[in-house]
Each structure stands twice: as structure tokens, then as C-alpha cells.
Protein backbone atom coordinates (compact mmCIF):
# COMPACT_ATOMS: atom_id res chain seq x y z
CA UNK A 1 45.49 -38.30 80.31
CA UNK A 2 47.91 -36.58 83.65
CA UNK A 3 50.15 -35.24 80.56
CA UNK A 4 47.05 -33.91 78.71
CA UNK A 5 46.00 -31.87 82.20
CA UNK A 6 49.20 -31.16 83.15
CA UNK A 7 49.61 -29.73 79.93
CA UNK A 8 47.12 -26.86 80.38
CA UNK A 9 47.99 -26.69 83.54
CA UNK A 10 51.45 -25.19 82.85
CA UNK A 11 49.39 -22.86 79.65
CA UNK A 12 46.60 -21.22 81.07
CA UNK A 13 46.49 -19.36 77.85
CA UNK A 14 45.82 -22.77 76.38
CA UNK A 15 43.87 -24.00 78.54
CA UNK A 16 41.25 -21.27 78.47
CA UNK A 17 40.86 -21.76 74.67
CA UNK A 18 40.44 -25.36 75.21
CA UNK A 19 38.14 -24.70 77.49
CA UNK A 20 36.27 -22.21 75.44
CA UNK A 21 36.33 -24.36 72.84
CA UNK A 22 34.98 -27.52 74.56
CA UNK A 23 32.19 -25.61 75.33
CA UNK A 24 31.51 -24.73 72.39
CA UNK A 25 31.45 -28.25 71.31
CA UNK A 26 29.59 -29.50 74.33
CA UNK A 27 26.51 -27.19 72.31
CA UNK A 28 26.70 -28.20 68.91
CA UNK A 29 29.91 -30.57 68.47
CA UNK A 30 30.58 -33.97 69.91
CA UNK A 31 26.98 -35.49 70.40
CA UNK A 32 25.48 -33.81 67.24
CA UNK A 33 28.79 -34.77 65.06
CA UNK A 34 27.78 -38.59 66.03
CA UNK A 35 24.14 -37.96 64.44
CA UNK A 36 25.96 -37.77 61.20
CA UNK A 37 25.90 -40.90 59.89
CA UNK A 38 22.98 -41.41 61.66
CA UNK A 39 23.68 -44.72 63.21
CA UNK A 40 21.72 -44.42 66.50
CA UNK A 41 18.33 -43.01 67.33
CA UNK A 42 19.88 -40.41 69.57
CA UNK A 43 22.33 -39.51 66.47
CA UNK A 44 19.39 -39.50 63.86
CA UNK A 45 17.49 -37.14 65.92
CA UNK A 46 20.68 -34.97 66.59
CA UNK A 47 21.47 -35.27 62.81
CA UNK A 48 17.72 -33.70 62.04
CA UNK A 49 18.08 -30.81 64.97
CA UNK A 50 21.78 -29.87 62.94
CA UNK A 51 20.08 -29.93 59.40
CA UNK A 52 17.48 -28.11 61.16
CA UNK A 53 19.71 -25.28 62.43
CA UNK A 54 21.55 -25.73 59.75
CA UNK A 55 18.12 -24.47 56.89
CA UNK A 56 17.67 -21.96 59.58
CA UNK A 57 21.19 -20.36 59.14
CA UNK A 58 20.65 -20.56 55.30
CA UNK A 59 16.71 -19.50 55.43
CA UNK A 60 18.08 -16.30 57.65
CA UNK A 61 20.34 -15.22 55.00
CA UNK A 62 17.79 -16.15 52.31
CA UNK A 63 15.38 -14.55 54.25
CA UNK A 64 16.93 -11.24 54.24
CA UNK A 65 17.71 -11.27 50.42
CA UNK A 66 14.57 -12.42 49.78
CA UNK A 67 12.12 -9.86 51.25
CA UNK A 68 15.03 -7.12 50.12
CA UNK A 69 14.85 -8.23 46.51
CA UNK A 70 11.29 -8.91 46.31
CA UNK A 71 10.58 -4.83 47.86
CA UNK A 72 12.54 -3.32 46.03
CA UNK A 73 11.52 -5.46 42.85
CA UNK A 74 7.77 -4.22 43.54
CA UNK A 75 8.34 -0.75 44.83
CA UNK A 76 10.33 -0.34 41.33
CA UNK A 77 7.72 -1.80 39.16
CA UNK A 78 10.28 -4.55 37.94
CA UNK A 79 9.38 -7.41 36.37
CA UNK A 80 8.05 -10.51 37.50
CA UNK A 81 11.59 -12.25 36.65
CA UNK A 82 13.79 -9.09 37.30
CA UNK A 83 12.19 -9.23 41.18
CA UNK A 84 12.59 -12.88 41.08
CA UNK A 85 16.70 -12.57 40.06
CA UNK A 86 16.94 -9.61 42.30
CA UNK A 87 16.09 -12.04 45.00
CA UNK A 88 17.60 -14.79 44.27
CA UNK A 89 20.95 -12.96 44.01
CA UNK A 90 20.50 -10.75 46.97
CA UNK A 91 19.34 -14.37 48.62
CA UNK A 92 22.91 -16.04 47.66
CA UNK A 93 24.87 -12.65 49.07
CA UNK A 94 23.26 -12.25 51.84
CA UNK A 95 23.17 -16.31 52.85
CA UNK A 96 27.11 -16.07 52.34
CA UNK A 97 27.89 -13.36 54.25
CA UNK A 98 26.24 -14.75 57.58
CA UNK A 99 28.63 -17.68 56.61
CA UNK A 100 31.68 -16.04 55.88
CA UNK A 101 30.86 -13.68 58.97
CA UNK A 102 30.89 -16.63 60.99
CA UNK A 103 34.08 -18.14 60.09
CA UNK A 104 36.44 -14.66 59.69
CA UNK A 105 35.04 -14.69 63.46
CA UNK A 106 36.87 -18.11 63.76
CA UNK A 107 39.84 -16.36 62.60
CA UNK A 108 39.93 -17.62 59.24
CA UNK A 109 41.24 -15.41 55.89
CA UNK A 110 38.60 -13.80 54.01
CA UNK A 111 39.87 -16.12 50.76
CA UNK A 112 39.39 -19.38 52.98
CA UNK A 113 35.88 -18.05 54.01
CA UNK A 114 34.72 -17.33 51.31
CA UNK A 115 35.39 -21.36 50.20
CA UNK A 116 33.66 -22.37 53.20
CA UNK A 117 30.80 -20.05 52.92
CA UNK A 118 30.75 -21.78 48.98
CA UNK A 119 30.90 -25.17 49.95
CA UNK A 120 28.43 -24.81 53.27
CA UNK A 121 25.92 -22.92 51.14
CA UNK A 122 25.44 -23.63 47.72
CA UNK A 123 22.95 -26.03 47.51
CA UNK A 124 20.87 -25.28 50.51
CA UNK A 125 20.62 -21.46 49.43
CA UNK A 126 19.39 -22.95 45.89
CA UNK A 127 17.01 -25.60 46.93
CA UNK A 128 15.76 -23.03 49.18
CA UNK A 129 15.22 -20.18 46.39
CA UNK A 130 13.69 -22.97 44.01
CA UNK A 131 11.36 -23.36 46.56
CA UNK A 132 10.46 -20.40 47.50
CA UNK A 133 10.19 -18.69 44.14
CA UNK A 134 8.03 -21.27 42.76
CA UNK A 135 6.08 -21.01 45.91
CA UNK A 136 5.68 -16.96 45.37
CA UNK A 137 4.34 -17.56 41.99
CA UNK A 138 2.35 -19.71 41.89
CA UNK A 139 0.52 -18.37 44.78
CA UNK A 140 -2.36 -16.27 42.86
CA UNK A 141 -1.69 -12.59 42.41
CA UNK A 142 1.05 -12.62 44.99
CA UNK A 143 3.89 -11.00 43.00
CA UNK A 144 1.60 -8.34 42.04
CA UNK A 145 -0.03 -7.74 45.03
CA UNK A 146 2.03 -4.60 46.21
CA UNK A 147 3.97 -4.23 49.33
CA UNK A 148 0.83 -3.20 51.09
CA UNK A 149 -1.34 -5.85 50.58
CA UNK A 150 -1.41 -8.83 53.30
CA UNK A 151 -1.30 -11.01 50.43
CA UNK A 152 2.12 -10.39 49.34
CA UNK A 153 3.39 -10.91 53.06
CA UNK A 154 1.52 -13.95 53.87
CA UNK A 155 2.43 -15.52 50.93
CA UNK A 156 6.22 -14.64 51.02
CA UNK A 157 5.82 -15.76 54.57
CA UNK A 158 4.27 -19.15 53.37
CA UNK A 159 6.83 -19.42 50.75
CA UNK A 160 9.68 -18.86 53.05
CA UNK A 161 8.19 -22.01 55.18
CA UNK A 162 7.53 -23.92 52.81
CA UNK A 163 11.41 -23.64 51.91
CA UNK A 164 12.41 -24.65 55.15
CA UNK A 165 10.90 -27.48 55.98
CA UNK A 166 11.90 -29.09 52.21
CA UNK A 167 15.29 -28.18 52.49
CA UNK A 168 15.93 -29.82 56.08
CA UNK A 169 16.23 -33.48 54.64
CA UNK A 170 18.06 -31.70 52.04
CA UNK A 171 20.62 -30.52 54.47
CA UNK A 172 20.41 -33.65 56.81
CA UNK A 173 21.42 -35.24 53.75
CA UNK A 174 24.27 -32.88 53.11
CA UNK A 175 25.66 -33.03 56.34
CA UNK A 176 25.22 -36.86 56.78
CA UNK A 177 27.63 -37.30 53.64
CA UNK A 178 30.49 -34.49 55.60
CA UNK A 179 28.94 -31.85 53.21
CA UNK A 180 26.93 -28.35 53.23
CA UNK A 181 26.93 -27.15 56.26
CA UNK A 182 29.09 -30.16 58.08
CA UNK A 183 32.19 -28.00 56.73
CA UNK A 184 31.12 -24.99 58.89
CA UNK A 185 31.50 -27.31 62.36
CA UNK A 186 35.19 -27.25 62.15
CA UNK A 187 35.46 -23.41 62.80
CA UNK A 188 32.77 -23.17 65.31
């Protein structure tokens, strides 16, 4: 352990980014990596706080997409199923690129992001749109409710909710397993 110090203590260079980078880990690293395989109650419930903010990350992204593809869906006059792909793609771009944002920040290449953003992603975004969409219609007159009616919000609101609190045990599951968004935690 006197080499390890001694170490950074000749590097200050090094030292800082260790430094920087133990805090970083000190927030979401060592104590909420144990919660992965969920052996302990204080690594279950740090397990369901990183699935948590884990759905979060994806709803965000989905979010975005979402409300995008479902306005400009209605303002066009587009069909129920044209909005509903609109969405759903504009959902998967948008949910990547706060991923891949993340991890270029890291300082990884655009083609290695873009594999992490994939892996870290996929199923959360799609669980998520499932969700949601089937939420949206079968919500009564929602999808053709018109972007000024406080029934379209509310229930692409509701939908949006409803999505993230059944995709956290998906995600929990995910990362449990070293998958989803467990492949993210290396670059942060």
C-alpha cells in the first residue's frame, strides 16, 4: 500500500485522475457495484437505486423522442401508427445519444460508443416504448386528442410513468446479470 501512495505521490498528474476518479466511484461505483448480485440487503437496495437511475437515464432519452415524435405525429395529422414509429424511433435515437454522449465524454471512440450505447440500451429503451405505446393507446381518445387538449399530456405523462416503474426490475435485472446499463459503469 506505501508503493501504491508513493506512486502518486511522485505523478501528481496521476494522482489527480485517481483522485477524480475515486470520487466518482465513491457516488455511483464501489458500494452500488456490490448491489449487483444482490447478496446483502444494503446491496439489494443499492442494486434497485442503480436500476432506478439507470430507467431514468433511458426514460430521459425516451422521454425526449417520445413527446418529439408524438407532436409532430399530431401536428402533421399522421397516423395513429406513423406517430407511434415516429416515436419509437426518435425514442431509440435520442435514448442513445445521452449514452454515447456520456461515454465519448469518458474519452471513448465514437465506434466503441456507439457499442456501449447498443448494449446499455436496447432492451430498456424497448420495454420502455412497449410500455408506453400500449399505454398511449389504449388510454381513450388520447392519440387523437390534439396537442392542446390536457388529455393528450396527462396521458403521455401517465404513459411515460407507467414505463418507468415496469422497466426498473427490468433493468435491476439487467444489471444484476453485468448487462444493460452495468456496461456503462466502467466509463463513468
Amino acid at each position: 500500500m506505501d508503493h501504491h501512495h508513493t506512486h502518486h505521490a511522485q505523478d501528481p498528474q496521476t494522482h489527480s485522475a485517481h483522485s477524480e476518479q475515486s470520487g466518482r466511484s465513491g457516488r455511483s461505483g464501489h458500494g452500488e457495484h456490490s448491489g449487483h448480485g444482490g447478496s446483502n440487503d444494503s446491496g439489494a437496495g443499492a442494486g434497485w437505486r442503480i436500476a432506478a437511475r439507470a430507467t431514468l437515464h433511458c426514460l430521459t432519452g425516451c422521454a425526449i423522442g417520445e413527446v418529439l415524435g408524438m407532436v409532430i405525429g399530431t401536428a402533421a395529422g399522421l397516423s395513429n401508427g406513423a406517430t407511434i414509429a415516429l416515436a419509437i424511433a426518435l425514442a431509440f435515437v435520442f435514448g442513445y445519444a445521452l449514452t454515447i454522449r456520456g461515454v465519448l465524454a469518458a474519452g471513448l471512440p465514437m465506434r466503441q460508443a456507439l457499442k456501449v450505447a447498443l448494449a446499455a440500451d436496447t432492451v430498456s429503451i424497448a420495454v420502455m416504448e412497449i410500455i408506453d405505446n400500449t399505454v398511449m393507446l389504449t388510454v381513450p381518445g388520447a392519440m387523437h386528442a390534439g396537442l392542446t387538449s390536457a388529455l393528450f399530456w396527462s396521458a403521455l405523462a401517465f404513459s411515460l410513468a407507467v414505463a418507468f416503474v415496469l422497466t426498473v426490475p427490468v433493468n435491476r435485472w439487467l444489471i444484476s446479470r453485468g448487462k444493460g446499463h452495468a456496461v456503462v459503469h466502467a466509463y463513468h
